[in-house]
C-alpha atoms as a PDB file:
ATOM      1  CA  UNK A   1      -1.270 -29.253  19.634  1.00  0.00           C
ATOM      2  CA  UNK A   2      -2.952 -26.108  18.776  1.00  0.00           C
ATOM      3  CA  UNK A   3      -0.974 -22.882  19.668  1.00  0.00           C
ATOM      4  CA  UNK A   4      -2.855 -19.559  20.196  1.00  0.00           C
ATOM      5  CA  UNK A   5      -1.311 -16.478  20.380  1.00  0.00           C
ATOM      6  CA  UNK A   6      -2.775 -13.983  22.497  1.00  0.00           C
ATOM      7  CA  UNK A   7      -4.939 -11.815  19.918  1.00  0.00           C
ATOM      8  CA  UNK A   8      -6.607 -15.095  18.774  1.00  0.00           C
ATOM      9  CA  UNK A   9      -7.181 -16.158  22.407  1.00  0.00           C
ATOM     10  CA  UNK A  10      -9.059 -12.474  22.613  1.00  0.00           C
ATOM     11  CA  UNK A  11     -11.069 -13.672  19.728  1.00  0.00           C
ATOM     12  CA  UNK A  12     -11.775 -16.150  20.622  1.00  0.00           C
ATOM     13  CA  UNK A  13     -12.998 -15.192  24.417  1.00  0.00           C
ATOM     14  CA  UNK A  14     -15.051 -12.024  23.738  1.00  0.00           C
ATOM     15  CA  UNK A  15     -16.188 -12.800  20.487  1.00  0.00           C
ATOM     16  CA  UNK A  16     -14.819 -10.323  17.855  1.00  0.00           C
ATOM     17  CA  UNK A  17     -13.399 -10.404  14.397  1.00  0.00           C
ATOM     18  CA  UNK A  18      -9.912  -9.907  13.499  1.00  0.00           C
ATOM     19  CA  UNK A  19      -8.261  -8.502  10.538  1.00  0.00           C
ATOM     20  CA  UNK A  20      -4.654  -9.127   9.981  1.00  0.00           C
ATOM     21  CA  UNK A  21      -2.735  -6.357   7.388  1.00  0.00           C
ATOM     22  CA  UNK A  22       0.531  -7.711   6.503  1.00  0.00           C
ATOM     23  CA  UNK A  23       3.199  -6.104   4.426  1.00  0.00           C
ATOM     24  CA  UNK A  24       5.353  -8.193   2.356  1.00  0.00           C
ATOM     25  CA  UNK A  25       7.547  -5.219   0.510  1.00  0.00           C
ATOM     26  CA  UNK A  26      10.707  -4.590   1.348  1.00  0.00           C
ATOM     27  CA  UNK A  27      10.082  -1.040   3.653  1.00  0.00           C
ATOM     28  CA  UNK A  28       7.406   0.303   5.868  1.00  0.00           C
ATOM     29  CA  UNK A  29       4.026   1.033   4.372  1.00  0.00           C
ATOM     30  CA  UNK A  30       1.300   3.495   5.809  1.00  0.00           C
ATOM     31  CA  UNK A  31      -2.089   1.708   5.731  1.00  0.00           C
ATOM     32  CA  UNK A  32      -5.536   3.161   6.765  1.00  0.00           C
ATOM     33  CA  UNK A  33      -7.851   0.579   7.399  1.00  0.00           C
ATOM     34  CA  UNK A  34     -11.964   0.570   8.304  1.00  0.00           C
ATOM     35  CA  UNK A  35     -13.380  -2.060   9.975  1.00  0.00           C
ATOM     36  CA  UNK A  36     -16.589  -3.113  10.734  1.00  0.00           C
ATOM     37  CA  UNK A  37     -18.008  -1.652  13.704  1.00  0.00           C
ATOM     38  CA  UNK A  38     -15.496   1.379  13.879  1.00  0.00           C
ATOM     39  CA  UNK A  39     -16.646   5.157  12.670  1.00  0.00           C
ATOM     40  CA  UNK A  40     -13.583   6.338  11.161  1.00  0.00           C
ATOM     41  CA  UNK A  41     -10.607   4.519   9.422  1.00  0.00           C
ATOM     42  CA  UNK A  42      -7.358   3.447  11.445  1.00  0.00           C
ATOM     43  CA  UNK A  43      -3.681   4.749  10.212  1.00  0.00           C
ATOM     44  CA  UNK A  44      -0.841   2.657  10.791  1.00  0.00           C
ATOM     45  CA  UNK A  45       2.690   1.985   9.802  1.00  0.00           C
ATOM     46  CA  UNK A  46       3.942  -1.212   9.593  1.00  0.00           C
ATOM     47  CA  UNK A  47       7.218  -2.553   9.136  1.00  0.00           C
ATOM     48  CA  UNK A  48       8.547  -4.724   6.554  1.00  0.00           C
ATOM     49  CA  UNK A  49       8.905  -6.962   4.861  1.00  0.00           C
ATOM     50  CA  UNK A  50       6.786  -9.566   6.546  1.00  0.00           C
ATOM     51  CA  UNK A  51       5.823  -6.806   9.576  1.00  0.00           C
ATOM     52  CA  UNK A  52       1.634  -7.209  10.580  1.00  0.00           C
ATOM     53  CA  UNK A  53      -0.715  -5.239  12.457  1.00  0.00           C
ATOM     54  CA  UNK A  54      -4.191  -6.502  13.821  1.00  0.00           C
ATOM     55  CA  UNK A  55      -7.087  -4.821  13.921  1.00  0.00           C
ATOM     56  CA  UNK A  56     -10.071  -5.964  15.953  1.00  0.00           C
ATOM     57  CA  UNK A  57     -13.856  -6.050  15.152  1.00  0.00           C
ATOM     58  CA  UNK A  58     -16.571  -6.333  17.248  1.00  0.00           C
ATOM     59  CA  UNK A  59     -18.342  -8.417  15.033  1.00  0.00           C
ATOM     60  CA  UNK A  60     -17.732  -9.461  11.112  1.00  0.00           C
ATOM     61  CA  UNK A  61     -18.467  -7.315   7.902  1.00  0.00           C
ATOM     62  CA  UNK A  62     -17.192  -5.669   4.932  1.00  0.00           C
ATOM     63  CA  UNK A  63     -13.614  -4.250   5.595  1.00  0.00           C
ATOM     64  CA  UNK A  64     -11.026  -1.725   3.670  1.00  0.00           C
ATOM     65  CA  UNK A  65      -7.353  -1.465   3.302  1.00  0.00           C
ATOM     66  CA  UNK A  66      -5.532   1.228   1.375  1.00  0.00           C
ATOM     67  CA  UNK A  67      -1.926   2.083   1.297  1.00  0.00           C
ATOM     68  CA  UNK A  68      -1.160   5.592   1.473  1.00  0.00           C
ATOM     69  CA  UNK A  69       2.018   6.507  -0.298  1.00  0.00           C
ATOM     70  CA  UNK A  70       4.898   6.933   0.654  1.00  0.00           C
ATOM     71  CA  UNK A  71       6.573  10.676   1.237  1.00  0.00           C
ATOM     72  CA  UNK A  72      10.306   9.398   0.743  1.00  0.00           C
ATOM     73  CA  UNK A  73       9.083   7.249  -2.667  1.00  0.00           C
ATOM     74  CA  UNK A  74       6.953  10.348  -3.614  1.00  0.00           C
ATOM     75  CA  UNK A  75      10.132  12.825  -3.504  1.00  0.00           C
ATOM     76  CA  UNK A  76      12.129  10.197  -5.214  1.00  0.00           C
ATOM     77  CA  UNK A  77       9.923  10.082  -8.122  1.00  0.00           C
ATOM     78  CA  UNK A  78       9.303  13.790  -8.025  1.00  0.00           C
ATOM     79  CA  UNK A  79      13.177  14.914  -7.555  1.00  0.00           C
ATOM     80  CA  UNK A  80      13.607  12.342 -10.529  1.00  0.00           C
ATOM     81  CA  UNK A  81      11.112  13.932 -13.132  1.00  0.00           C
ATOM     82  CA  UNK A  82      12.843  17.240 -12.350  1.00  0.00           C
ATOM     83  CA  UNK A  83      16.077  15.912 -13.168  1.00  0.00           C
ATOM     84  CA  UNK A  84      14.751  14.155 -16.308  1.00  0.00           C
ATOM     85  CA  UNK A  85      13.095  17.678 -17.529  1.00  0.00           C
ATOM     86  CA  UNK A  86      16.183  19.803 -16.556  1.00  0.00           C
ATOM     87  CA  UNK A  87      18.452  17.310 -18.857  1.00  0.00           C
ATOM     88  CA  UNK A  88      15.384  18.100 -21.848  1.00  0.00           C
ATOM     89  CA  UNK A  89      15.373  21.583 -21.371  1.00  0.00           C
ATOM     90  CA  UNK A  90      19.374  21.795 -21.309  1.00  0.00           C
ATOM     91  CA  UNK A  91      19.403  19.431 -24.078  1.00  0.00           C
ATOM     92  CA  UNK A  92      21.369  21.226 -26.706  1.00  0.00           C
ATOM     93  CA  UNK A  93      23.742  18.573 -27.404  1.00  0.00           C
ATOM     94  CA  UNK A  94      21.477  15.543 -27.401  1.00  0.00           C
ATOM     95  CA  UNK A  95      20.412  13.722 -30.063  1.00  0.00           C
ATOM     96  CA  UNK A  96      16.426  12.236 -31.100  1.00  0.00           C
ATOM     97  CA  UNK A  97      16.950   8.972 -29.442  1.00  0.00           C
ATOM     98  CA  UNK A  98      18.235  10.415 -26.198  1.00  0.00           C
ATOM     99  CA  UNK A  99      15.561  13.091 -26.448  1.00  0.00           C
ATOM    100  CA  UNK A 100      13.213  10.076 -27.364  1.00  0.00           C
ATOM    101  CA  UNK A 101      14.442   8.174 -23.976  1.00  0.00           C
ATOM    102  CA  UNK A 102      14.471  10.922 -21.615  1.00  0.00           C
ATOM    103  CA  UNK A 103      10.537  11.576 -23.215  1.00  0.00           C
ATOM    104  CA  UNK A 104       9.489   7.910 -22.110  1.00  0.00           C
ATOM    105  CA  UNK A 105      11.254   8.055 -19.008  1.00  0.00           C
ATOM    106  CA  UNK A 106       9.555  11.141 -18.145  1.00  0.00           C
ATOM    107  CA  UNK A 107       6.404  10.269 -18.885  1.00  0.00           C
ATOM    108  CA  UNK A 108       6.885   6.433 -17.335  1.00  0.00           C
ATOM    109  CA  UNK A 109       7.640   9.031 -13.785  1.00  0.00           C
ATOM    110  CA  UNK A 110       4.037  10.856 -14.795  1.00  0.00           C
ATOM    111  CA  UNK A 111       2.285   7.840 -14.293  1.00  0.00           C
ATOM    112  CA  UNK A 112       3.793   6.539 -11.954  1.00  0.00           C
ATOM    113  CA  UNK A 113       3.003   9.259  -9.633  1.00  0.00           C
ATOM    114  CA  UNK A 114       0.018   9.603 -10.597  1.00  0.00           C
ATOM    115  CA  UNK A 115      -0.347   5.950 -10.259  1.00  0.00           C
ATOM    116  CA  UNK A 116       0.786   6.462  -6.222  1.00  0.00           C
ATOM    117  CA  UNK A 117      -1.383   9.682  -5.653  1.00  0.00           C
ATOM    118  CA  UNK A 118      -4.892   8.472  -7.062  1.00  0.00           C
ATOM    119  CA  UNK A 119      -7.118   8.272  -4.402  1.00  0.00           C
ATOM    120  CA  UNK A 120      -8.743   5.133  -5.926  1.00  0.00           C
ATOM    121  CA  UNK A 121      -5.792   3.612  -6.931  1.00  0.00           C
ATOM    122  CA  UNK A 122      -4.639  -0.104  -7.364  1.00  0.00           C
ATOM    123  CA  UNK A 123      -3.247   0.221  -3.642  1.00  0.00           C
ATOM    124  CA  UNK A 124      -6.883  -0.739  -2.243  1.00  0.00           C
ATOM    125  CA  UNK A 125      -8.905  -3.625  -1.672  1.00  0.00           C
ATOM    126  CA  UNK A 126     -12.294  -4.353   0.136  1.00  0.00           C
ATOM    127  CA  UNK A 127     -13.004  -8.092   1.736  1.00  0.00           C
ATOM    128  CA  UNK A 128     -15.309  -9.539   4.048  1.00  0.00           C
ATOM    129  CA  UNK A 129     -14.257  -9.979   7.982  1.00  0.00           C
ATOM    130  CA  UNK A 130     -16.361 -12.983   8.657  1.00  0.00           C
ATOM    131  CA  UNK A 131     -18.401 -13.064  12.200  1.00  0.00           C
ATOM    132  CA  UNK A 132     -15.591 -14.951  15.049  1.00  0.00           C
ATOM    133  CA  UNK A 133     -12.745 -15.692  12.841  1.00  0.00           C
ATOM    134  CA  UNK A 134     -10.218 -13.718  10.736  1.00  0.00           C
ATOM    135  CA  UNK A 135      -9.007 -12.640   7.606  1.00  0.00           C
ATOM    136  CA  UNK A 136      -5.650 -11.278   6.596  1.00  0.00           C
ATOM    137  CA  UNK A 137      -4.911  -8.723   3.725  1.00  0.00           C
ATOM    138  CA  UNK A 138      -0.921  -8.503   2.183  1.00  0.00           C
ATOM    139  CA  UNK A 139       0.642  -5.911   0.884  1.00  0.00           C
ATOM    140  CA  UNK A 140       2.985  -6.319  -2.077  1.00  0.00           C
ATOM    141  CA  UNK A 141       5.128  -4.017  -4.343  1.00  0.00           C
ATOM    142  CA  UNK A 142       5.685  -4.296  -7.849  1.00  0.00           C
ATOM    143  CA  UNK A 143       9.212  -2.216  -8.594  1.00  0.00           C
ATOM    144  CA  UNK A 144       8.927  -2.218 -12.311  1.00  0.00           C
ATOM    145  CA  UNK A 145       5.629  -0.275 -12.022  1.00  0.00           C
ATOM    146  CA  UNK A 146       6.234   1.516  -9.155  1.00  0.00           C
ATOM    147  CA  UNK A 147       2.428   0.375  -7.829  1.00  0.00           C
ATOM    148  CA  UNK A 148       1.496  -1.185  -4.047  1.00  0.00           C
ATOM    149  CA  UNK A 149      -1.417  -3.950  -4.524  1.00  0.00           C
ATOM    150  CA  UNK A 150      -3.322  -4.928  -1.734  1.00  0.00           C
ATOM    151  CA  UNK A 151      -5.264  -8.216  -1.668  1.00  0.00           C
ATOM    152  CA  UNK A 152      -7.992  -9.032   0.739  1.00  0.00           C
ATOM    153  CA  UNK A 153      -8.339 -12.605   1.844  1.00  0.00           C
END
């Protein structure tokens, strides 16, 4: 027996597309999201892990997800290179390969923020919203890079 949920019964009855952004990380993400037939992008927060949010098309088309960073992970990573510079600067009493550590570390915190603040970063994806039916994007984390991916369906 086929089961449809209401937003796929709205498809289905007047027509439209319907994009599904799902985030499969472990906290809430901020997404902004442009869909054919809209004039400006869409900003939402969704939950997670496994939290969704829908957004309808009148008709199908090329669509865009990007996941705007997160101000708590941002001040993390910033509040950490500070820490990591003031322990450099301090230093007196610490030898090369701690210097050489804290060095990596600090520039492994460099990228990653830069990483999260690029406007074109790896935390974007186009895909096509076919005419009538849907498509789903996911959202994923990868902790040892500190990066977001988003992959369009």
């Amino acid at each position: 027996m086929l089961r449809l949920t209401l937003p796929l019964m709205v498809l289905f009855l007047a027509g439209c597309s319907m994009l599904t952004v799902v985030n499969s990380t472990d906290g809430p993400v901020t997404v902004q999201v442009e869909v054919p037939g809209r004039k400006w992008a869409v900003t939402r927060r969704i939950r997670g892990p496994d939290g969704a949010s829908d957004f309808i098309s009148e008709h199908g088309g090329s669509y865009n997800v990007g996941v705007i960073p997160d101000e708590r992970y941002l001040s993390l990573l910033k509040t950490l290179r500070a820490e990591v510079s003031g322990r450099l600067f301090i230093g007196a009493s610490l030898n090369a390969q701690e210097v050489e550590g804290l060095v990596r570390t600090l520039n492994d915190v460099d990228r990653m923020l830069e990483q999260v603040t690029s406007s074109v970063g790896p935390a974007f994806c186009r895909g096509r919203l076919p005419e009538m039916e849907s498509a789903t994007a996911v959202i994923t984390f990868n902790a040892s890079t500190g990066q977001y991916h988003v992959s369009c369906g």
